[in-house]
PDB file of N, CA and C in Angstrom:
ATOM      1  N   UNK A   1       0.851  -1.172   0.000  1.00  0.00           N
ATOM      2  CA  UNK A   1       0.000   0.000   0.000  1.00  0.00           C
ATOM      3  C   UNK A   1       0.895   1.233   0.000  1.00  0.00           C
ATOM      4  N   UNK A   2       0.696   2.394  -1.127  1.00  0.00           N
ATOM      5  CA  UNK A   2       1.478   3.681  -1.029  1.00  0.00           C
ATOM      6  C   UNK A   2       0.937   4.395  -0.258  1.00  0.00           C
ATOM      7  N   UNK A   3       1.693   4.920   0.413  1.00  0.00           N
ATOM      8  CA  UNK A   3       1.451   5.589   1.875  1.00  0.00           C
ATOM      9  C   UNK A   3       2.283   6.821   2.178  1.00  0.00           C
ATOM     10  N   UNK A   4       2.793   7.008   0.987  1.00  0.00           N
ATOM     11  CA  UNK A   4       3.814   8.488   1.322  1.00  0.00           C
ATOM     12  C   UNK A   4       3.189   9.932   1.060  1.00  0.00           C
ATOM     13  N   UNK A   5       2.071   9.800   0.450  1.00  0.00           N
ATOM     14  CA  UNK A   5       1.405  11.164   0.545  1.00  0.00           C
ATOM     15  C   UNK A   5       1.003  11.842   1.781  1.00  0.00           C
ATOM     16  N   UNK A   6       0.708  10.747   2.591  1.00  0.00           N
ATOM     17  CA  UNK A   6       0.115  11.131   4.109  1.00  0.00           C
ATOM     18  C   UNK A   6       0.605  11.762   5.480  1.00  0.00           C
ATOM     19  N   UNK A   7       0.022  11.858   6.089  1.00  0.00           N
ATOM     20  CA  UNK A   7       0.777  12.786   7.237  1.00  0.00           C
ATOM     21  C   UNK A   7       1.125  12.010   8.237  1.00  0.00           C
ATOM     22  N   UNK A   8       2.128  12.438   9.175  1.00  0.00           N
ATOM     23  CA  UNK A   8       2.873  11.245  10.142  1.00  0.00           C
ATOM     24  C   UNK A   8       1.256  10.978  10.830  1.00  0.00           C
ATOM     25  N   UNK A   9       0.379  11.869  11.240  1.00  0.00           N
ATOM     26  CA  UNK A   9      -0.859  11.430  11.877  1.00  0.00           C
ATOM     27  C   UNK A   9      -1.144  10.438  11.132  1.00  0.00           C
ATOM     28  N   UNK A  10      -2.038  10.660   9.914  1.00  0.00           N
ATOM     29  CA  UNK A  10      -2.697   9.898   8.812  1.00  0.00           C
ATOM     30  C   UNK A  10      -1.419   8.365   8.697  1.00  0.00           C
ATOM     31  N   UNK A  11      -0.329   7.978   8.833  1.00  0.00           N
ATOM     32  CA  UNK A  11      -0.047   6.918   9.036  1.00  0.00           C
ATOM     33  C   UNK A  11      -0.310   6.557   9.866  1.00  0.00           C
ATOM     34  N   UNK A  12       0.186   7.440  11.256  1.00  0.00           N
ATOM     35  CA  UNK A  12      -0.215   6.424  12.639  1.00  0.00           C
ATOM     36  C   UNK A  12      -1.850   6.045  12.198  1.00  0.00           C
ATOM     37  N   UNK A  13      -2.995   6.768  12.418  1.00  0.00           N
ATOM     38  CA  UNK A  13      -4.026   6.540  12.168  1.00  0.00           C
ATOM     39  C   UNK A  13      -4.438   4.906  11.472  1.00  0.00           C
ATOM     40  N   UNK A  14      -4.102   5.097  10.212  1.00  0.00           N
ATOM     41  CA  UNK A  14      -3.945   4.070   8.914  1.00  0.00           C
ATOM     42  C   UNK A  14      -3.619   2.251   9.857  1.00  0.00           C
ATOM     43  N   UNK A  15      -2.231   3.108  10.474  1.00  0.00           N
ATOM     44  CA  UNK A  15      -1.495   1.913  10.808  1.00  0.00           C
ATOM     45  C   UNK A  15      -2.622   1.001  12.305  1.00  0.00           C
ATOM     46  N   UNK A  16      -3.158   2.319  12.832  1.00  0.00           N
ATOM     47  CA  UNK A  16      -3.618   1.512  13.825  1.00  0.00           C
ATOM     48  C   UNK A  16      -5.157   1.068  13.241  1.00  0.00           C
ATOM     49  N   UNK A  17      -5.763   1.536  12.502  1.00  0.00           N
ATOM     50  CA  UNK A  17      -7.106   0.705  11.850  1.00  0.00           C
ATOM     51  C   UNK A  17      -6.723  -0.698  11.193  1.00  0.00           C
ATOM     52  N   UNK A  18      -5.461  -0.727  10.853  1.00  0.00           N
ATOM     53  CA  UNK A  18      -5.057  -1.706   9.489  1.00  0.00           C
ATOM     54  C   UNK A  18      -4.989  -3.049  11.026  1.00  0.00           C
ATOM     55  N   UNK A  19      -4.603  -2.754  12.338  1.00  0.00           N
ATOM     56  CA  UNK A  19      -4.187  -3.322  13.208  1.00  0.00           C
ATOM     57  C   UNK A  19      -5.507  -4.091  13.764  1.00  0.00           C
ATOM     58  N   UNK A  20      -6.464  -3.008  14.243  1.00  0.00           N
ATOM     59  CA  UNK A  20      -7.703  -3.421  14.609  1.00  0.00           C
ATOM     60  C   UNK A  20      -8.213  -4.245  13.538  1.00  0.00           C
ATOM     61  N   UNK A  21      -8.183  -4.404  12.117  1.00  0.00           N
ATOM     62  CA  UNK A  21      -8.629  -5.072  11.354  1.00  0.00           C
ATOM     63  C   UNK A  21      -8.289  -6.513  11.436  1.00  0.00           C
ATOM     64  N   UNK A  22      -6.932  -6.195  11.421  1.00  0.00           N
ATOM     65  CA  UNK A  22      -6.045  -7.760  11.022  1.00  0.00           C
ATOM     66  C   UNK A  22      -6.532  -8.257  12.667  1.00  0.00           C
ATOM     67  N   UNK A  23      -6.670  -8.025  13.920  1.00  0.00           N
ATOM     68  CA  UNK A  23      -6.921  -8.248  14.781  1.00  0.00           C
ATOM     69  C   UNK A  23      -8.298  -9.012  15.175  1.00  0.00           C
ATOM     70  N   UNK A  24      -8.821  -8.518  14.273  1.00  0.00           N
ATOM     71  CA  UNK A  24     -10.751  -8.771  14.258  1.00  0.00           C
ATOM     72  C   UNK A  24     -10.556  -9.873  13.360  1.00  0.00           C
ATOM     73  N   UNK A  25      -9.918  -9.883  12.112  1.00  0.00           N
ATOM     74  CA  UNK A  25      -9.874 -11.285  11.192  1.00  0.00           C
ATOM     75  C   UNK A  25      -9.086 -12.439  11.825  1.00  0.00           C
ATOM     76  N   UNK A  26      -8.321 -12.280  12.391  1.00  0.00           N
ATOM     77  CA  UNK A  26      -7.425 -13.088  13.264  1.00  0.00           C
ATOM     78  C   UNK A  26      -8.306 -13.535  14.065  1.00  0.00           C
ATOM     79  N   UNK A  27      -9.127 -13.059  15.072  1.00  0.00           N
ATOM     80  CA  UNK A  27     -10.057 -13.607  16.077  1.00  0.00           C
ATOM     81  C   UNK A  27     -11.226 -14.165  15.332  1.00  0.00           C
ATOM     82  N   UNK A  28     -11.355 -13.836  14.228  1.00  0.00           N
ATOM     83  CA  UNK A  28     -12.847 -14.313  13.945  1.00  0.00           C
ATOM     84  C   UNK A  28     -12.089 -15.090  13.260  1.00  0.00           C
ATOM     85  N   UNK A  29     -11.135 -15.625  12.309  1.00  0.00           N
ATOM     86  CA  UNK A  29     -10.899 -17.226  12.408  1.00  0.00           C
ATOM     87  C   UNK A  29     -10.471 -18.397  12.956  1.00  0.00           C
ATOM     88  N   UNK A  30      -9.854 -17.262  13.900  1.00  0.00           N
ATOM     89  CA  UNK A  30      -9.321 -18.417  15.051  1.00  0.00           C
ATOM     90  C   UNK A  30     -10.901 -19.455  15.843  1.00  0.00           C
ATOM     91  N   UNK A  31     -11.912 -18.186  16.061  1.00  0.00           N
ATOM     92  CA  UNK A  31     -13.298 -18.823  16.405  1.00  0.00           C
ATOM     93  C   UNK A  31     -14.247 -19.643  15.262  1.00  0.00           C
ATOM     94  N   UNK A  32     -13.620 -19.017  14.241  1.00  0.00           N
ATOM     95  CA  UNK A  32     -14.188 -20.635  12.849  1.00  0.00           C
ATOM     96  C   UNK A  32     -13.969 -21.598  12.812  1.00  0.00           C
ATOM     97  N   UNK A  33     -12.434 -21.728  12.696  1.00  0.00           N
ATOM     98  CA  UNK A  33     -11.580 -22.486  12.955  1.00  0.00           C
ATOM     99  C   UNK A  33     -11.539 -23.794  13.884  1.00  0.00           C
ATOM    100  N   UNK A  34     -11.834 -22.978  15.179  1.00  0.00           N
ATOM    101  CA  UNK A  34     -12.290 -23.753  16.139  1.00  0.00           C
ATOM    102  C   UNK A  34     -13.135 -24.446  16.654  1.00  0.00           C
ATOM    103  N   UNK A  35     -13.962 -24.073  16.136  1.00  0.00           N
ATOM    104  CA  UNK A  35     -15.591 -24.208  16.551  1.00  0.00           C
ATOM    105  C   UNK A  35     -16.551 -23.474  16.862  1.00  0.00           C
ATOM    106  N   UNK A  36     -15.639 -22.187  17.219  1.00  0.00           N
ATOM    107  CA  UNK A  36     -16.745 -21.528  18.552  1.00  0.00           C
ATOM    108  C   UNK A  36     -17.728 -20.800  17.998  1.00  0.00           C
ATOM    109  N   UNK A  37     -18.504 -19.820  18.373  1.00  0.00           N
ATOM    110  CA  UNK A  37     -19.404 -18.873  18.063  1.00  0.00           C
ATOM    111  C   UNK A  37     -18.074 -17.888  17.292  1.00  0.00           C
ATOM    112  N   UNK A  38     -19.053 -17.228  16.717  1.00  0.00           N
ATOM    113  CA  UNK A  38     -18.667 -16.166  15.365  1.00  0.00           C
ATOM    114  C   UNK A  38     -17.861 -14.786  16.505  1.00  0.00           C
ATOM    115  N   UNK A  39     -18.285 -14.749  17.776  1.00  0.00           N
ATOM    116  CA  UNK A  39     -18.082 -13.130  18.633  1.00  0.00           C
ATOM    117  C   UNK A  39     -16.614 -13.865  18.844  1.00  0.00           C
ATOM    118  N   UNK A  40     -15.759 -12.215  18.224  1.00  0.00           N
ATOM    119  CA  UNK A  40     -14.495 -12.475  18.012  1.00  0.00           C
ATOM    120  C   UNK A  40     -14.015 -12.495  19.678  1.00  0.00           C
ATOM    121  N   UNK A  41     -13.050 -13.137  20.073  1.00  0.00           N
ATOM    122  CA  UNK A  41     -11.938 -13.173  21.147  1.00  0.00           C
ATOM    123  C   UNK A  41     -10.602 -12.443  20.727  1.00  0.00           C
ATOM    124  N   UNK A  42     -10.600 -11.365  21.031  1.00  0.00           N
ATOM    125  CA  UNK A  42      -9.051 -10.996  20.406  1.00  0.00           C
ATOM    126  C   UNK A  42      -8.255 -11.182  20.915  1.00  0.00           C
ATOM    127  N   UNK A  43      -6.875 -11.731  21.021  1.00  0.00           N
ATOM    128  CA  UNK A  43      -5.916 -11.943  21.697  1.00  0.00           C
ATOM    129  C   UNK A  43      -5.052 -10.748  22.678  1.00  0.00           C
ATOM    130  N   UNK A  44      -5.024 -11.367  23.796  1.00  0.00           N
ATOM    131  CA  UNK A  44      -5.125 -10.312  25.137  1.00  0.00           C
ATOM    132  C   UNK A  44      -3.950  -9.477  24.720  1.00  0.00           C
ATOM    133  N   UNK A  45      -2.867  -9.996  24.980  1.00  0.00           N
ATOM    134  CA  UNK A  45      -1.513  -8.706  25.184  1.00  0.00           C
ATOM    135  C   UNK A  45      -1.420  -8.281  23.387  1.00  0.00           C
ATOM    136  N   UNK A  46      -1.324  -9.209  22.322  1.00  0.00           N
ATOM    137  CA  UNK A  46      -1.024  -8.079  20.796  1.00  0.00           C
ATOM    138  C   UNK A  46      -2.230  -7.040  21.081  1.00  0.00           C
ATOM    139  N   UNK A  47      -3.549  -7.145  21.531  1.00  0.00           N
ATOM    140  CA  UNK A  47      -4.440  -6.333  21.248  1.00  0.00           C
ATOM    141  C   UNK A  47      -4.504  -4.892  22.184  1.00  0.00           C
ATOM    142  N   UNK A  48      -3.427  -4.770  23.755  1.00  0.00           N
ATOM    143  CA  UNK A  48      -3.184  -3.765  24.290  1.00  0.00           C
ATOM    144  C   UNK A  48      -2.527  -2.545  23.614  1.00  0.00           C
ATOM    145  N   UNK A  49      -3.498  -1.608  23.001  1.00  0.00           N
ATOM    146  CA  UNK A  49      -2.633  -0.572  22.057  1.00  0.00           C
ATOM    147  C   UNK A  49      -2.504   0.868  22.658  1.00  0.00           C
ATOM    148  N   UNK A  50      -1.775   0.845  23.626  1.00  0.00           N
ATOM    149  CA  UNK A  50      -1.959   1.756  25.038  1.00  0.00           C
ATOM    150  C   UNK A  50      -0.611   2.875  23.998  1.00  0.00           C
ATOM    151  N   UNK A  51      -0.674   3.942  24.183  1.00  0.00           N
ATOM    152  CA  UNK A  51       0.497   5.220  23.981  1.00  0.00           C
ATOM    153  C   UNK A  51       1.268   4.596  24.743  1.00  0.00           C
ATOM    154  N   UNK A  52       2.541   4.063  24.563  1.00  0.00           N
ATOM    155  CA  UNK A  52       3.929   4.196  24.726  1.00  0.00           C
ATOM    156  C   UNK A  52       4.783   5.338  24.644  1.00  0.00           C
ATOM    157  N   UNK A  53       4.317   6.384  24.538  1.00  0.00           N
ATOM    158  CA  UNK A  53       5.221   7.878  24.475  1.00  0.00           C
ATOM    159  C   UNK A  53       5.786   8.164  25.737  1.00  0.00           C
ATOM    160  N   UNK A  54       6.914   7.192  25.656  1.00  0.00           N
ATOM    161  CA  UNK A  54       8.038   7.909  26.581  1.00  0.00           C
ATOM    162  C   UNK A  54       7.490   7.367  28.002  1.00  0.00           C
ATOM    163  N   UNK A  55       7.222   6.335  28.509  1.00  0.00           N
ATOM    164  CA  UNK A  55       6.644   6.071  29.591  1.00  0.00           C
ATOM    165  C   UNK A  55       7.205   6.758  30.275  1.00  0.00           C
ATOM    166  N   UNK A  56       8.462   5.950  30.665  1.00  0.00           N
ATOM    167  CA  UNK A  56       8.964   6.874  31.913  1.00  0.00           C
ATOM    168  C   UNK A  56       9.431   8.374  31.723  1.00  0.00           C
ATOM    169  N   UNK A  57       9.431   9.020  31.202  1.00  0.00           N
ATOM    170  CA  UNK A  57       9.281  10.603  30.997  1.00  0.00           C
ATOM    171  C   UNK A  57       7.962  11.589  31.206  1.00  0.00           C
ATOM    172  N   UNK A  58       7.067  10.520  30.857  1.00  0.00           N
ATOM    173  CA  UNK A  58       5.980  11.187  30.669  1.00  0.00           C
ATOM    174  C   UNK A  58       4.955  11.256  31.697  1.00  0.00           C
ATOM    175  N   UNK A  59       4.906  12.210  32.765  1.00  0.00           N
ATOM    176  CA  UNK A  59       4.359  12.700  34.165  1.00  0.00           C
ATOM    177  C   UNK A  59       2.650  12.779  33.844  1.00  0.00           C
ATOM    178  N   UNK A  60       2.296  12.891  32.793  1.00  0.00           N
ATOM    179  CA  UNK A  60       1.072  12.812  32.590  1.00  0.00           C
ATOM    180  C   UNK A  60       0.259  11.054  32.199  1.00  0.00           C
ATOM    181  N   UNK A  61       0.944  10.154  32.421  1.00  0.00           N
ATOM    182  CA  UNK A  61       0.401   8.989  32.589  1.00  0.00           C
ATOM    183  C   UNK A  61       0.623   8.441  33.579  1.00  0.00           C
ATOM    184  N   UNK A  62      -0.447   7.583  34.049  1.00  0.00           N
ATOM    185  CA  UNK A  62      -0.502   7.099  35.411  1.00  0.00           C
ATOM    186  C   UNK A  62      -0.540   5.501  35.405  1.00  0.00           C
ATOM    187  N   UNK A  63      -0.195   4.567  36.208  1.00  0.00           N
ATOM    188  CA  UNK A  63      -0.219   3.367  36.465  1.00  0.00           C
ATOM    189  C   UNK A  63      -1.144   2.947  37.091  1.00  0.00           C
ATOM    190  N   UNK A  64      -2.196   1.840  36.170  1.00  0.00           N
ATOM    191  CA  UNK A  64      -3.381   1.249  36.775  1.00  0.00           C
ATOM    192  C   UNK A  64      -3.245  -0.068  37.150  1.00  0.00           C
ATOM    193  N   UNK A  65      -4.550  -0.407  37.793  1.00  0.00           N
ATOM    194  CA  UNK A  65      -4.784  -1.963  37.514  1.00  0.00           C
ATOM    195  C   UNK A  65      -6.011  -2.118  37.669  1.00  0.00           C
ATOM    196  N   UNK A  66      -6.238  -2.776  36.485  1.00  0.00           N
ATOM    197  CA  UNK A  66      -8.018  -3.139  36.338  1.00  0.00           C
ATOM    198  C   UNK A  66      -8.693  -4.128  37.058  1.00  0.00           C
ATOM    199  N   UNK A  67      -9.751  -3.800  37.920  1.00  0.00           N
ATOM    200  CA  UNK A  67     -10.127  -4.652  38.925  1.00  0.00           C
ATOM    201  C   UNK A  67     -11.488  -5.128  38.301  1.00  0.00           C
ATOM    202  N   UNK A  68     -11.926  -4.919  37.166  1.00  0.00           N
ATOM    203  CA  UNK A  68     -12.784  -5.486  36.231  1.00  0.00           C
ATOM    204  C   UNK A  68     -12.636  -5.941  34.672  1.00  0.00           C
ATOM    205  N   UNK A  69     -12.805  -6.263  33.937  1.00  0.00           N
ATOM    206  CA  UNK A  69     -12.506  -6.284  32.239  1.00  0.00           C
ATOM    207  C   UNK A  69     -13.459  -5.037  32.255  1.00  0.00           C
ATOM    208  N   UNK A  70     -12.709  -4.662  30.955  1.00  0.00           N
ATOM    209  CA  UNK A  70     -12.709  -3.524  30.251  1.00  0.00           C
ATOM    210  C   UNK A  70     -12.642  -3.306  28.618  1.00  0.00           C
ATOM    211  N   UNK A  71     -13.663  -3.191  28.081  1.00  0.00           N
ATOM    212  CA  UNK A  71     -13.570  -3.736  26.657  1.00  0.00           C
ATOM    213  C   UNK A  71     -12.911  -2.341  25.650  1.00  0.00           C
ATOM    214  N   UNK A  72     -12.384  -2.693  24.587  1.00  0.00           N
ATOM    215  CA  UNK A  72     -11.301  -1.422  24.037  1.00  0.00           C
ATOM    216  C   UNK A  72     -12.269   0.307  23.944  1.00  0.00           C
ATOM    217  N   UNK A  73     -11.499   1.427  24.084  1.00  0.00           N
ATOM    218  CA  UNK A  73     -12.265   2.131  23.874  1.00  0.00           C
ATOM    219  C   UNK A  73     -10.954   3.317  23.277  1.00  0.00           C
ATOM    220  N   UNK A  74     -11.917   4.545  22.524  1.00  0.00           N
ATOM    221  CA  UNK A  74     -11.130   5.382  22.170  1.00  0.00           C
ATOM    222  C   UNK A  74     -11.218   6.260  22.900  1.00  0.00           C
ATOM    223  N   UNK A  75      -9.398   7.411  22.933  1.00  0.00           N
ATOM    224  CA  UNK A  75      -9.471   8.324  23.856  1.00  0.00           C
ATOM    225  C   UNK A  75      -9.589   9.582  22.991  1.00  0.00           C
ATOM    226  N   UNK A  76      -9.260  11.187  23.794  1.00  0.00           N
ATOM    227  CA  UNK A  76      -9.457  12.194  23.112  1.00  0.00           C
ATOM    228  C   UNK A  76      -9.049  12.505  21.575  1.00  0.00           C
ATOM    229  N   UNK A  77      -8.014  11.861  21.222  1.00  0.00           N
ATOM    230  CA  UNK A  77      -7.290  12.018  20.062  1.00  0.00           C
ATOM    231  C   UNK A  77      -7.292  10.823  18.800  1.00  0.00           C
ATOM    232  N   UNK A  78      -8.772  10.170  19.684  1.00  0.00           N
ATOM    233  CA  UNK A  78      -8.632   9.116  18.450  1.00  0.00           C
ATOM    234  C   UNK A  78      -7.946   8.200  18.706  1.00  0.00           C
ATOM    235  N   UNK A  79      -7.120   7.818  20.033  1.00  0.00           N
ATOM    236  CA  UNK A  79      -6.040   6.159  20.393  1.00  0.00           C
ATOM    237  C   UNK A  79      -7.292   5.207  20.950  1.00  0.00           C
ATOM    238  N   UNK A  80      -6.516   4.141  20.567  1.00  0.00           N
ATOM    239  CA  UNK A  80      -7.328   2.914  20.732  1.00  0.00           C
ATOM    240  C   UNK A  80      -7.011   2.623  21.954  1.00  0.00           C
ATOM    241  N   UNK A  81      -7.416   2.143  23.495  1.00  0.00           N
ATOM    242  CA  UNK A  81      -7.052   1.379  24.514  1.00  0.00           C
ATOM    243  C   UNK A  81      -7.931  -0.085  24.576  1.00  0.00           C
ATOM    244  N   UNK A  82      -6.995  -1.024  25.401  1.00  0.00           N
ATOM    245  CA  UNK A  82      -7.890  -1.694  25.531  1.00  0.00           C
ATOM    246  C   UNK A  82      -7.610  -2.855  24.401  1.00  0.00           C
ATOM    247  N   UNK A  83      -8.399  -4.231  24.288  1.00  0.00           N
ATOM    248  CA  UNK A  83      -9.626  -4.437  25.783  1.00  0.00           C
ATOM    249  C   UNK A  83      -8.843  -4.998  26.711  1.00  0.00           C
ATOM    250  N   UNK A  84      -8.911  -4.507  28.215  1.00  0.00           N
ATOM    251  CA  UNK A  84      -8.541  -4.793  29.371  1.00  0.00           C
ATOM    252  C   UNK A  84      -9.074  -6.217  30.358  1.00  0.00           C
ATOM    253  N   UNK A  85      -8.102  -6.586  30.297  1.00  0.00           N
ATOM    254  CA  UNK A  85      -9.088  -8.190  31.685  1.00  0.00           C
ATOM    255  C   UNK A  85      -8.720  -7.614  33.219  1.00  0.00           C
ATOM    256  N   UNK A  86      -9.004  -7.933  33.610  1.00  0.00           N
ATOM    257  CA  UNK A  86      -9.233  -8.213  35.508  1.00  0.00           C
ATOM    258  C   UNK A  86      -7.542  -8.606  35.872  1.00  0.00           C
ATOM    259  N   UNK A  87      -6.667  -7.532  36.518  1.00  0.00           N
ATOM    260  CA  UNK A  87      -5.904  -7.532  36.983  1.00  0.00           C
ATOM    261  C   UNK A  87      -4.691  -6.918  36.255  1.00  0.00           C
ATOM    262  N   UNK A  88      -5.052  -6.662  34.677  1.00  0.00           N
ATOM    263  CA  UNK A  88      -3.532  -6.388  33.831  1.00  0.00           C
ATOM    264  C   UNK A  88      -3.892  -4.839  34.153  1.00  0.00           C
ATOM    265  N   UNK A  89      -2.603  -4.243  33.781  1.00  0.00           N
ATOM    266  CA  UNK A  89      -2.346  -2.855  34.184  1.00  0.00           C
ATOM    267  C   UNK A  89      -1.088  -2.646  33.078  1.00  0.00           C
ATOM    268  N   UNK A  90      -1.975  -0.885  33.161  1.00  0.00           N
ATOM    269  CA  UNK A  90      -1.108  -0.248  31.620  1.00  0.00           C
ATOM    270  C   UNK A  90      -1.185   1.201  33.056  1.00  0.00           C
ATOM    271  N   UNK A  91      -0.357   1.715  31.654  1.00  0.00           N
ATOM    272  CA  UNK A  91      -0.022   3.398  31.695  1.00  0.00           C
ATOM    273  C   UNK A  91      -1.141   3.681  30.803  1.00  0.00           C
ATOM    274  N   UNK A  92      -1.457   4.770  31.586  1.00  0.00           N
ATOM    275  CA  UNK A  92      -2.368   5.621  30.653  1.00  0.00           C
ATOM    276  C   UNK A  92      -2.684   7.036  31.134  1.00  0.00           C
ATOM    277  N   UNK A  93      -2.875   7.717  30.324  1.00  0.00           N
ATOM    278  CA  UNK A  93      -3.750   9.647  30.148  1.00  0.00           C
ATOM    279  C   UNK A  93      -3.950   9.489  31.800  1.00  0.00           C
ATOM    280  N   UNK A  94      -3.248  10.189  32.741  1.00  0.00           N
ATOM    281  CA  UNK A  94      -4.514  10.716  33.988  1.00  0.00           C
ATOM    282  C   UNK A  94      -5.486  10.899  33.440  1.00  0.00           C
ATOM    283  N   UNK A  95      -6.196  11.613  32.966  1.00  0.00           N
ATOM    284  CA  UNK A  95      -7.391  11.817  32.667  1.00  0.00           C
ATOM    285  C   UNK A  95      -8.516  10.691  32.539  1.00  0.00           C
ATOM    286  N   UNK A  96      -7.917   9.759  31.447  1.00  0.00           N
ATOM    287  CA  UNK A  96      -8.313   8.396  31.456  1.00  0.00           C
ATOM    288  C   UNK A  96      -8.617   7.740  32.657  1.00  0.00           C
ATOM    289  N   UNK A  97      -7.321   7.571  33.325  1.00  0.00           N
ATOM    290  CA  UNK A  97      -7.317   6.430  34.479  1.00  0.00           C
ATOM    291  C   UNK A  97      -7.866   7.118  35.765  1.00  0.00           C
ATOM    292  N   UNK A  98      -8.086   8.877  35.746  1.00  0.00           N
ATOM    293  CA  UNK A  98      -9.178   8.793  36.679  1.00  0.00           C
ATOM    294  C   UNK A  98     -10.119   8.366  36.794  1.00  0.00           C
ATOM    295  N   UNK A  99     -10.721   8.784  35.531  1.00  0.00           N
ATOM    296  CA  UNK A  99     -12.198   8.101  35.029  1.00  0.00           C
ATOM    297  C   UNK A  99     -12.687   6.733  34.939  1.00  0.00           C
ATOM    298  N   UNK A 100     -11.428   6.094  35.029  1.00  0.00           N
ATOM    299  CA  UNK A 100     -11.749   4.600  35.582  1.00  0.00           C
ATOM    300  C   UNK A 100     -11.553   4.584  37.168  1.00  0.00           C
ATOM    301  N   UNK A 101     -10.972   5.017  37.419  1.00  0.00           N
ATOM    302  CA  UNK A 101     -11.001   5.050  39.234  1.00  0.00           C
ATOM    303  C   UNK A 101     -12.015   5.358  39.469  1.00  0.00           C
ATOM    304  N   UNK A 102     -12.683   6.459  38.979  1.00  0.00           N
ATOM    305  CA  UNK A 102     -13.774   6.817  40.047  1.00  0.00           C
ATOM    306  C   UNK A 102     -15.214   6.226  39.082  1.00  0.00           C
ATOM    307  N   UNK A 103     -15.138   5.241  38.286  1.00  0.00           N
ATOM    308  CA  UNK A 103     -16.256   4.246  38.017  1.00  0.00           C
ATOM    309  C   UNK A 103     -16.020   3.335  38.583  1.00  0.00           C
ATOM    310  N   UNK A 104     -15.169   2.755  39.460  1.00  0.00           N
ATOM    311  CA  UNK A 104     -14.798   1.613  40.323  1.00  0.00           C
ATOM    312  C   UNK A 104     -13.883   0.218  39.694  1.00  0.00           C
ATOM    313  N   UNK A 105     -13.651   0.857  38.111  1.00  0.00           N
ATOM    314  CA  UNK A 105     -13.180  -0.275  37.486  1.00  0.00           C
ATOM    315  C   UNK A 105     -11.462  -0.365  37.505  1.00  0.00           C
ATOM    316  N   UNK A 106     -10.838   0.240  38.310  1.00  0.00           N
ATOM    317  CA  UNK A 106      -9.561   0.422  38.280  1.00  0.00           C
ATOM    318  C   UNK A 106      -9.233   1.085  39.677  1.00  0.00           C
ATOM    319  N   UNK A 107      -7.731   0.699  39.824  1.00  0.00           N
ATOM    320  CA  UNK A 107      -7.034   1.155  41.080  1.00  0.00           C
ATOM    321  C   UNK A 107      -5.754   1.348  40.614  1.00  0.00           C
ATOM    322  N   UNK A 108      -5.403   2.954  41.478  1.00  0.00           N
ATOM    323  CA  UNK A 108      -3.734   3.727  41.022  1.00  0.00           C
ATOM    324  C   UNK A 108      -2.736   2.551  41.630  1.00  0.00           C
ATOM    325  N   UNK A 109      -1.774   2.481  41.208  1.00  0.00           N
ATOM    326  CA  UNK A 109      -0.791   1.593  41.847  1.00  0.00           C
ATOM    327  C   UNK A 109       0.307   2.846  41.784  1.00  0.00           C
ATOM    328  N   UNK A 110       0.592   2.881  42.890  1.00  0.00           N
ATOM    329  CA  UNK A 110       2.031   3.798  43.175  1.00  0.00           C
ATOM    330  C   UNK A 110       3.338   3.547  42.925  1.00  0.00           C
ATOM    331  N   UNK A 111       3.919   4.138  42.296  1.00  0.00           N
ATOM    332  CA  UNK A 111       5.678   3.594  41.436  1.00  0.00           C
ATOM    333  C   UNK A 111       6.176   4.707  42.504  1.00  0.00           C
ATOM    334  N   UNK A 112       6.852   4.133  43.222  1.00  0.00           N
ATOM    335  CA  UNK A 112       7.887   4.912  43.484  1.00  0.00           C
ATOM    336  C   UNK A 112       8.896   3.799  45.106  1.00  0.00           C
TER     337      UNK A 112
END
C-alpha cells in the first residue's frame, strides 16, 4: 500500500485501523476455525494498544490496575485502549485512568 502522501498522523491513524482489522480477522478465524461462536476473542496482550510515548518521561500517565474487564475504547485524540481483563495494568492519560477510578473499574498503583 502507497502511503507516502500522508501525514505522520494519517499513518499512525492508517497503521492503527489496518491493526484493529487484522486483529478482528485473526479472532474471527481463530473462532471458525475452532468451533466456537462467530463473537471475536481478540488476543489479550497483541491487542493492548496503550500510547507508549516515553513512559517513563511522561508525568502525565498514570499506572493502573483493572479490577474489572474492560472492553477497548477510544481516547481524546482518536487512540485505541484496551480491551482490558481483571488484573492487567497499563499506563495511561490521567485523565483516562481517573475516570476509571472513580467508576470503580480500576485502582492507582504507586511507582515509586
Amino acid at each position: 500500500m502507497e502511503n507516502d502522501a500522508l501525514l505522520k498522523e494519517e499513518k499512525e491513524f492508517l497503521q492503527r485501523i489496518l491493526l484493529v482489522f487484522n486483529n478482528y480477522r485473526t479472532g474471527l478465524l481463530h473462532n471458525v476455525v475452532g468451533g466456537r461462536n462467530i463473537a471475536v476473542e481478540e488476543e489479550k496482550k497483541q491487542n493492548k494498544i496503550t500510547e507508549q510515548k516515553d513512559i517513563n518521561n511522561d508525568n502525565n500517565l498514570t499506572l493502573i490496575r483493572f479490577l474489572h474487564a474492560v472492553p477497548s475504547f477510544v481516547g481524546k485524540e482518536l487512540e485505541v485502549y484496551g480491551p482490558f481483563e481483571e488484573e492487567d495494568m497499563a499506563h495511561l492519560p490521567r485523565e483516562i485512568a481517573e475516570l476509571l477510578i472513580k467508576k470503580g473499574r480500576a485502582e492507582e498503583i504507586n511507582q515509586g
